[in-house]
C-alpha atoms as a PDB file:
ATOM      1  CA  UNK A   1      47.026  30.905 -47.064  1.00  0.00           C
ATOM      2  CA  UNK A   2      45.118  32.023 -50.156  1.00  0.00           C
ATOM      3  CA  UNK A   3      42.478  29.234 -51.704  1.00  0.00           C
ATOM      4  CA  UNK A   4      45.319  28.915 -54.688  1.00  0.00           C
ATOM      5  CA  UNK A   5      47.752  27.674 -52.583  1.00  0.00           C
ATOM      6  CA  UNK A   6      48.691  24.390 -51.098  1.00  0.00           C
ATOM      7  CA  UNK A   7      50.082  24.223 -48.056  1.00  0.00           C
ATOM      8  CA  UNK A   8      52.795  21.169 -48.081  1.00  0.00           C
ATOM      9  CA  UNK A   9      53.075  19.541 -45.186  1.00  0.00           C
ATOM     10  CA  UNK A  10      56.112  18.199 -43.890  1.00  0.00           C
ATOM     11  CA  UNK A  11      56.906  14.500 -42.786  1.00  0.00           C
ATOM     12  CA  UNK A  12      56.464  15.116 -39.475  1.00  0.00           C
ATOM     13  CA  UNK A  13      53.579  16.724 -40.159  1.00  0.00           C
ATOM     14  CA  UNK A  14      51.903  13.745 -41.895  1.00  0.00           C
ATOM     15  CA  UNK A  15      53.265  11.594 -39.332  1.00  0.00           C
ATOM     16  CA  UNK A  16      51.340  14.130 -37.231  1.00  0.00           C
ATOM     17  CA  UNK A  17      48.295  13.576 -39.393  1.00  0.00           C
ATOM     18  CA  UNK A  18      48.002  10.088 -39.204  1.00  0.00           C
ATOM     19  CA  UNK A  19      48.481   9.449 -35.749  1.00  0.00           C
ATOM     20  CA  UNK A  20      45.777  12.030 -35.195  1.00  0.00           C
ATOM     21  CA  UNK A  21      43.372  10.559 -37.417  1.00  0.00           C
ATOM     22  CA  UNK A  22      43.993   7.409 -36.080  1.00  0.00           C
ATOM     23  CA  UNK A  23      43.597   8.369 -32.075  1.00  0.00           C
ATOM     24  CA  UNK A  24      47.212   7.835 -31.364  1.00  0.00           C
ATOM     25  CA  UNK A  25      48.542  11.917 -31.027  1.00  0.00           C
ATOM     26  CA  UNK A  26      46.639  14.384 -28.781  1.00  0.00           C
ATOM     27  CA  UNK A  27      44.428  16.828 -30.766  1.00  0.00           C
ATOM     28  CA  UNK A  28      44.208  20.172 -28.791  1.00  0.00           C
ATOM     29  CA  UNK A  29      40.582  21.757 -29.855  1.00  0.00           C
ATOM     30  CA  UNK A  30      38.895  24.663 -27.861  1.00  0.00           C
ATOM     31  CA  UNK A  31      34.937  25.631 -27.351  1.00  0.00           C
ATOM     32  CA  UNK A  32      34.187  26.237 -30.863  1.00  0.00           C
ATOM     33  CA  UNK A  33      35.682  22.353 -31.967  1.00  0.00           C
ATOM     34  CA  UNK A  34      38.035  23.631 -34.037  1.00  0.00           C
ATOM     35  CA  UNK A  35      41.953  22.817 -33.334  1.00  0.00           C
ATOM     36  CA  UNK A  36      43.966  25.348 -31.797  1.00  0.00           C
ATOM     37  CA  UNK A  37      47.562  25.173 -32.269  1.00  0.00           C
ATOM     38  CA  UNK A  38      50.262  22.764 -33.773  1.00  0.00           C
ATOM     39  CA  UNK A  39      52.175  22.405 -36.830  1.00  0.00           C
ATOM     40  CA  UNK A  40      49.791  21.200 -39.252  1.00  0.00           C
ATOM     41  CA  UNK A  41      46.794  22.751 -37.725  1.00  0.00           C
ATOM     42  CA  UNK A  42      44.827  25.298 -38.890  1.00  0.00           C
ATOM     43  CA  UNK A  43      43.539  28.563 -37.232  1.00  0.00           C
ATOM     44  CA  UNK A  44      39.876  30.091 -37.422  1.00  0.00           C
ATOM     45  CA  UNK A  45      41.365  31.749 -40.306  1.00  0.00           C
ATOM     46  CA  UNK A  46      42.836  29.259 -42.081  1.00  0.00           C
ATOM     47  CA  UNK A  47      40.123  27.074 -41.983  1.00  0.00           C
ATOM     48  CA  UNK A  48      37.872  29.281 -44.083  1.00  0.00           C
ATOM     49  CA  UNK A  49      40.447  29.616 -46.384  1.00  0.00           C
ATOM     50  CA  UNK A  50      40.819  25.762 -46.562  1.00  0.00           C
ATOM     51  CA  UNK A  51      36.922  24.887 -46.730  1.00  0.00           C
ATOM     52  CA  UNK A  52      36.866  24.623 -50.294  1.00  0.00           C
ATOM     53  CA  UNK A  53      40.090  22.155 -51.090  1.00  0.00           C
ATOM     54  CA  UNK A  54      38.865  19.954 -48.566  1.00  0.00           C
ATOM     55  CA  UNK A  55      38.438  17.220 -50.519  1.00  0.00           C
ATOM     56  CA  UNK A  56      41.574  17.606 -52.746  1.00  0.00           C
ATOM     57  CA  UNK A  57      43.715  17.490 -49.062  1.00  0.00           C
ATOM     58  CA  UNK A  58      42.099  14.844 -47.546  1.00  0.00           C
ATOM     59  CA  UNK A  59      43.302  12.645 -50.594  1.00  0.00           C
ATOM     60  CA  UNK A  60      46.387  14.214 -50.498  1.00  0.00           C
ATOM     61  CA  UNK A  61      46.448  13.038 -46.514  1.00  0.00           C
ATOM     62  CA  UNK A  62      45.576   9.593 -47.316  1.00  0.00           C
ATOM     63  CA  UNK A  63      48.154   9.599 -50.310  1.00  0.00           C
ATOM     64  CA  UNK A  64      50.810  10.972 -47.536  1.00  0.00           C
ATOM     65  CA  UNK A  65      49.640   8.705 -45.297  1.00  0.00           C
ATOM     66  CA  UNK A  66      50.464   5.798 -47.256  1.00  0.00           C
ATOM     67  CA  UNK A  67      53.853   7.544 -48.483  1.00  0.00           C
ATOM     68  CA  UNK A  68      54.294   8.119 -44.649  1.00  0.00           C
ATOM     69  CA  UNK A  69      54.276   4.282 -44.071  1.00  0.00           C
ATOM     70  CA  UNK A  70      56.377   3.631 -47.000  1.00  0.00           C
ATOM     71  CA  UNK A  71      58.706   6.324 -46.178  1.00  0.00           C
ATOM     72  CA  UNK A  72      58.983   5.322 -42.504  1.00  0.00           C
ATOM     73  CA  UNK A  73      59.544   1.781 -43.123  1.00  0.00           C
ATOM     74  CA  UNK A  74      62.589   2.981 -45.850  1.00  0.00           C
ATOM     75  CA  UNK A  75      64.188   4.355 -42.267  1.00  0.00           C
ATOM     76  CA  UNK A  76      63.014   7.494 -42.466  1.00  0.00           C
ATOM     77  CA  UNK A  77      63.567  10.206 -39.675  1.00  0.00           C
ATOM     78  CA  UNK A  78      60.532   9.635 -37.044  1.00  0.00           C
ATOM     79  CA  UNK A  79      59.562  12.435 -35.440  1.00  0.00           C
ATOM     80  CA  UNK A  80      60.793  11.320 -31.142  1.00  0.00           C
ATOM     81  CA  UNK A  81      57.117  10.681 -29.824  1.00  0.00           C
ATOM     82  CA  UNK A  82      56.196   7.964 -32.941  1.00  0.00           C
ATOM     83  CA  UNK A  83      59.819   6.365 -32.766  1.00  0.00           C
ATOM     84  CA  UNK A  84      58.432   5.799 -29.113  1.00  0.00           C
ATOM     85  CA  UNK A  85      55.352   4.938 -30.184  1.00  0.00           C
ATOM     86  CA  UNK A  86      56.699   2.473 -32.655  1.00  0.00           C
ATOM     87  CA  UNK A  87      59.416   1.293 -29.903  1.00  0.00           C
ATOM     88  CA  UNK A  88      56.609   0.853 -27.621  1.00  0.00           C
ATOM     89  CA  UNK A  89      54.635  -1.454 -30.190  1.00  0.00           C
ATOM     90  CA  UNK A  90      57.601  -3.172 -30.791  1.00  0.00           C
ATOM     91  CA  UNK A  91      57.854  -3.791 -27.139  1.00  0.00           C
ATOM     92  CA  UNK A  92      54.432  -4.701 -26.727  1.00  0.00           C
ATOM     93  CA  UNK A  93      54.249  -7.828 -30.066  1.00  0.00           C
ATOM     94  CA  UNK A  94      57.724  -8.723 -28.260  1.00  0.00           C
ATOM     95  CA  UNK A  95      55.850  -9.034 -25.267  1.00  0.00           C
ATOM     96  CA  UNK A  96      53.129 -10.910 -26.544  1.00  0.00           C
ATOM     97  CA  UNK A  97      55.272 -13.139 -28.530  1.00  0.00           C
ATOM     98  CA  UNK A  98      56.978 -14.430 -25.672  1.00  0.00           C
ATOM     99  CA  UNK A  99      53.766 -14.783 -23.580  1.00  0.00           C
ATOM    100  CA  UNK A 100      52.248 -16.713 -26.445  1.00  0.00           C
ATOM    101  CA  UNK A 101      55.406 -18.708 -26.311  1.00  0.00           C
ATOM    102  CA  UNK A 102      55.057 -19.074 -22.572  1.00  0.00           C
ATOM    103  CA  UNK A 103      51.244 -20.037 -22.891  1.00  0.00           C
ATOM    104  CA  UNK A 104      52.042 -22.569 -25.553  1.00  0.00           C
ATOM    105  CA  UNK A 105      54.771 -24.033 -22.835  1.00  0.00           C
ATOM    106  CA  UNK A 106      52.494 -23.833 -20.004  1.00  0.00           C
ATOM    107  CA  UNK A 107      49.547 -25.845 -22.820  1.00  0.00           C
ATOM    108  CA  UNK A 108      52.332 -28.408 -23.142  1.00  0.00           C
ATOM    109  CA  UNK A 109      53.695 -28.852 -19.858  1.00  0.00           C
ATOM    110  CA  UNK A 110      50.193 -29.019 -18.326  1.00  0.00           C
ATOM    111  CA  UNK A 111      48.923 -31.869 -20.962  1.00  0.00           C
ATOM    112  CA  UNK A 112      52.070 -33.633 -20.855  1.00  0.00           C
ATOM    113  CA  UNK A 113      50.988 -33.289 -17.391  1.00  0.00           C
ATOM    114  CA  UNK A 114      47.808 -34.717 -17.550  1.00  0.00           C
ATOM    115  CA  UNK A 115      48.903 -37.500 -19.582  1.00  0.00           C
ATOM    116  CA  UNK A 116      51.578 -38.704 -17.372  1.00  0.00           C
ATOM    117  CA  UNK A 117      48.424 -38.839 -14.362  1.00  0.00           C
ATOM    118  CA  UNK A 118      46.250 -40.627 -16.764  1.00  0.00           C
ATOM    119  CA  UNK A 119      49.024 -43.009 -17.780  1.00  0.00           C
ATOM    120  CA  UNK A 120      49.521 -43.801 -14.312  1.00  0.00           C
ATOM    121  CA  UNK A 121      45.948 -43.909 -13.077  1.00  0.00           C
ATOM    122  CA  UNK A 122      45.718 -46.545 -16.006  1.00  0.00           C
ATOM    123  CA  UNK A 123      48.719 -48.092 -14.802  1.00  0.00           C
ATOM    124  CA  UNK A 124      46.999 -48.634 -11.352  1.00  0.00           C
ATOM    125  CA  UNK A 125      43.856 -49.498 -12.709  1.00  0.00           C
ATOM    126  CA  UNK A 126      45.186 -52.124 -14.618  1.00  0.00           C
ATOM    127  CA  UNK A 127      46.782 -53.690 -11.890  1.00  0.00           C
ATOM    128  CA  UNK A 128      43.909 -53.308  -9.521  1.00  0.00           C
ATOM    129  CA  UNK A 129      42.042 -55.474 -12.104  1.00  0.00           C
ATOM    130  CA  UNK A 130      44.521 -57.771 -12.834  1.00  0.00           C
ATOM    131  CA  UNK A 131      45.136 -59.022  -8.824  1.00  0.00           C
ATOM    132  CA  UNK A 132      41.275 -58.320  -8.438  1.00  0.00           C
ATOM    133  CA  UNK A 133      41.374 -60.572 -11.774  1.00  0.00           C
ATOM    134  CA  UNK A 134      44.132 -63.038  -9.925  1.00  0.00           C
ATOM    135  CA  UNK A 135      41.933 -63.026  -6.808  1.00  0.00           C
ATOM    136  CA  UNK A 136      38.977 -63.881  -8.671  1.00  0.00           C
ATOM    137  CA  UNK A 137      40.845 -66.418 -10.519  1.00  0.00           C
ATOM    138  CA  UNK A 138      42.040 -67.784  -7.463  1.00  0.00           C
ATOM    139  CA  UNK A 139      38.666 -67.777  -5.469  1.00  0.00           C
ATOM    140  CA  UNK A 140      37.334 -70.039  -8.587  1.00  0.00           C
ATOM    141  CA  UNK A 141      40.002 -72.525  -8.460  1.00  0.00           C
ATOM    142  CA  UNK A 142      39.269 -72.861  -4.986  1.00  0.00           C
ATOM    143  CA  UNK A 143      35.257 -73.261  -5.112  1.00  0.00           C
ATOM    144  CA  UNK A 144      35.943 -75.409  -7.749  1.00  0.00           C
ATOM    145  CA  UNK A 145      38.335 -77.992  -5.542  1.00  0.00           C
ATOM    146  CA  UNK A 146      36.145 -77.185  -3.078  1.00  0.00           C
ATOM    147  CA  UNK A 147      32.665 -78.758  -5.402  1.00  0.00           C
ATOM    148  CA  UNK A 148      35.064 -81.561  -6.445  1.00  0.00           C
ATOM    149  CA  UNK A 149      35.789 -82.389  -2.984  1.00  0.00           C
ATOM    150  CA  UNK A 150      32.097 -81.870  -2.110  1.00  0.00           C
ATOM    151  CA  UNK A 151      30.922 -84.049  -5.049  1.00  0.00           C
ATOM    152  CA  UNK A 152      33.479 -86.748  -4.445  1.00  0.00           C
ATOM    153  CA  UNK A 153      32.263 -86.655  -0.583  1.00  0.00           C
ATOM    154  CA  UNK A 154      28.626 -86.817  -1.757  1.00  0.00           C
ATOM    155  CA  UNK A 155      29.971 -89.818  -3.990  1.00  0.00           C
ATOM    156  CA  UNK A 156      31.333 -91.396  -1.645  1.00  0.00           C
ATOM    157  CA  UNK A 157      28.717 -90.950   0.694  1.00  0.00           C
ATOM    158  CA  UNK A 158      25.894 -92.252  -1.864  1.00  0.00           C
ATOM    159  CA  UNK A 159      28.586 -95.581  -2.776  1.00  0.00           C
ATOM    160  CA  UNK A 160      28.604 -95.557   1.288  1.00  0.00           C
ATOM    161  CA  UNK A 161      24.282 -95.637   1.662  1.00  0.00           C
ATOM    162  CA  UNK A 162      24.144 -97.967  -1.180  1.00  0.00           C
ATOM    163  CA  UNK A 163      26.666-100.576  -0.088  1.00  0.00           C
ATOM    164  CA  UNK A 164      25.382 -99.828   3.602  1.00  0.00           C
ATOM    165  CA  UNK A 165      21.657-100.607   1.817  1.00  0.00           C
ATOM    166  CA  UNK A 166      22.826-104.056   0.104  1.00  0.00           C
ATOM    167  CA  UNK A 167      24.520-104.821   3.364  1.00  0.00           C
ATOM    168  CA  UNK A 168      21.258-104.013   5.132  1.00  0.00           C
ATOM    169  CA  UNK A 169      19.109-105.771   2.349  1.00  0.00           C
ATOM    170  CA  UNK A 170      21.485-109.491   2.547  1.00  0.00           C
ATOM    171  CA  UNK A 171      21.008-108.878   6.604  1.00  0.00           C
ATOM    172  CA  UNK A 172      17.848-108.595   6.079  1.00  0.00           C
ATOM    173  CA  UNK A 173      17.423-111.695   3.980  1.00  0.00           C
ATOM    174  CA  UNK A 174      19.863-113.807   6.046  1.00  0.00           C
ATOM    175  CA  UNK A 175      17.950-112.744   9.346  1.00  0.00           C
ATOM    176  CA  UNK A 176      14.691-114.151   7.669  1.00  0.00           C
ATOM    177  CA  UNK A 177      16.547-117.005   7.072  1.00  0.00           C
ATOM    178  CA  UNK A 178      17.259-117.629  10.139  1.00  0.00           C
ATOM    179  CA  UNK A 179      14.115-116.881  11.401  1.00  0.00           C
ATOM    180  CA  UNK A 180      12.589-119.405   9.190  1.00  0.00           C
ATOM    181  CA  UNK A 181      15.532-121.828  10.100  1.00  0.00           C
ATOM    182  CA  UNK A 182      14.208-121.520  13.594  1.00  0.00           C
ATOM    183  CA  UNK A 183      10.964-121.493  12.947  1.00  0.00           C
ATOM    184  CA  UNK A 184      11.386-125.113  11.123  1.00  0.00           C
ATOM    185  CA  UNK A 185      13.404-126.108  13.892  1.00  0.00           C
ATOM    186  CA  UNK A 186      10.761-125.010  16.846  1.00  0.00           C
ATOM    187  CA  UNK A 187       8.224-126.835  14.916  1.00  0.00           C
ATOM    188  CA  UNK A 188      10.378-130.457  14.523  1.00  0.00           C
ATOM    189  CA  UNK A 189      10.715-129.533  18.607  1.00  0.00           C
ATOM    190  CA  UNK A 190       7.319-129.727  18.774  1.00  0.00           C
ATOM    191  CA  UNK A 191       6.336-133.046  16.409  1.00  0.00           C
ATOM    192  CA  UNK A 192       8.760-134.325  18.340  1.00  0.00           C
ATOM    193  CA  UNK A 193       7.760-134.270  21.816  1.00  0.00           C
END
C-alpha cells in the first residue's frame, strides 16, 4: 500500500478490529511487537507505509466501530467466532437473569421463611405469657382468699380474746364478790360466837 491509499477494510475485518481492541479476538504478534498475520493486519512493510495516516484510521476504526454495532444489530452477517461470541453473551445475561430470578425466589422464600418462625415464636410467646399471666392471676386470687381467710381468722380470734377478756374481767369481779360476800359472812361468824 502506497501512503495515498486507503486500505478499506471489510466488515469482518472491523468486526475483527473491535474485538481486538477490546481483548475479545487473539492478536498474534512476534519478537519485534508488531502483528504478524491476519486479515486486517499489517506486515513490517505495511506498517511504515501506514505510520503517517495513523491518526486518520484510527478515527476511521472508531467510526467503523460504531457502524459495526449499528450494522450488526440491523442483522448483519457476523463473522462465525463473534456470532459465538454474541451467542455466548446471550447465554451468559440468560443465565444471569434466571439466577437473579432464582436469588430473588430464594430472598423471598427464605424471609417468608423467617417470618412464618417469628410469627410462631410470637405465637408461643404470647401464650407462654398469657397462662404464665393466668397462673399469676390465679396465684393472686388465691393469696388473696387466703389473707381474707387469715384476716377473718385473726378477727375472729381478736372478737374471741376480747369476749374471752370481758368474760375473764366479770369473773374476775364476781369472784371478788364473792370473796367479799364471804369475807362479810366469816366476820358475822365471828361477832357471833
Amino acid at each position: 500500500m502506497t501512503k495515498g491509499q486507503r486500505r478499506e477494510m471489510s466488515p469482518v475485518n472491523v468486526s475483527r478490529a473491535v474485538l481486538i481492541g477490546k481483548g475479545l479476538f487473539e492478536r498474534n504478534e512476534n519478537e519485534d511487537g508488531l502483528l504478524s498475520s491476519g486479515d486486517g493486519v499489517a506486515t513490517e512493510g505495511e506498517e511504515e507505509e501506514e505510520e503517517i495516516p495513523v491518526r486518520s484510521s484510527i478515527m476511521k476504526d472508531q467510526e467503523e466501530h460504531q457502524n459495526s454495532q449499528s450494522i450488526s444489530e440491523e442483522g448483519e452477517q457476523l463473522t462465525p467466532y463473534v456470532a459465538k461470541c454474541y451467542g455466548h453473551l446471550e447465554t451468559l445475561r440468560k443465565r444471569k437473569r434466571e439466577q437473579e430470578e432464582q436469588v430473588e425466589t430464594l430472598v423471598e422464600e427464605t424471609f417468608g421463611q423467617i417470618e412464618a418462625i417469628m410469627q410462631e415464636m410470637m405465637r408461643g410467646l404470647q401464650e407462654r405469657h398469657a397462662a404464665s399471666h393466668a397462673q399469676f392471676e390465679a396465684t393472686g386470687d388465691k393469696l388473696m382468699r387466703s389473707l381474707r381467710a387469715h384476716n377473718r381468722v385473726r378477727t375472729d380470734s381478736v372478737a374471741v380474746v376480747s369476749a374471752l377478756t370481758d368474760v375473764i374481767v366479770q369473773m374476775e369481779k364476781k369472784l371478788k364478790m364473792i370473796a367479799a360476800i364471804l369475807l362479810r359472812e366469816d366476820d358475822g361468824k365471828q361477832e357471833v360466837e
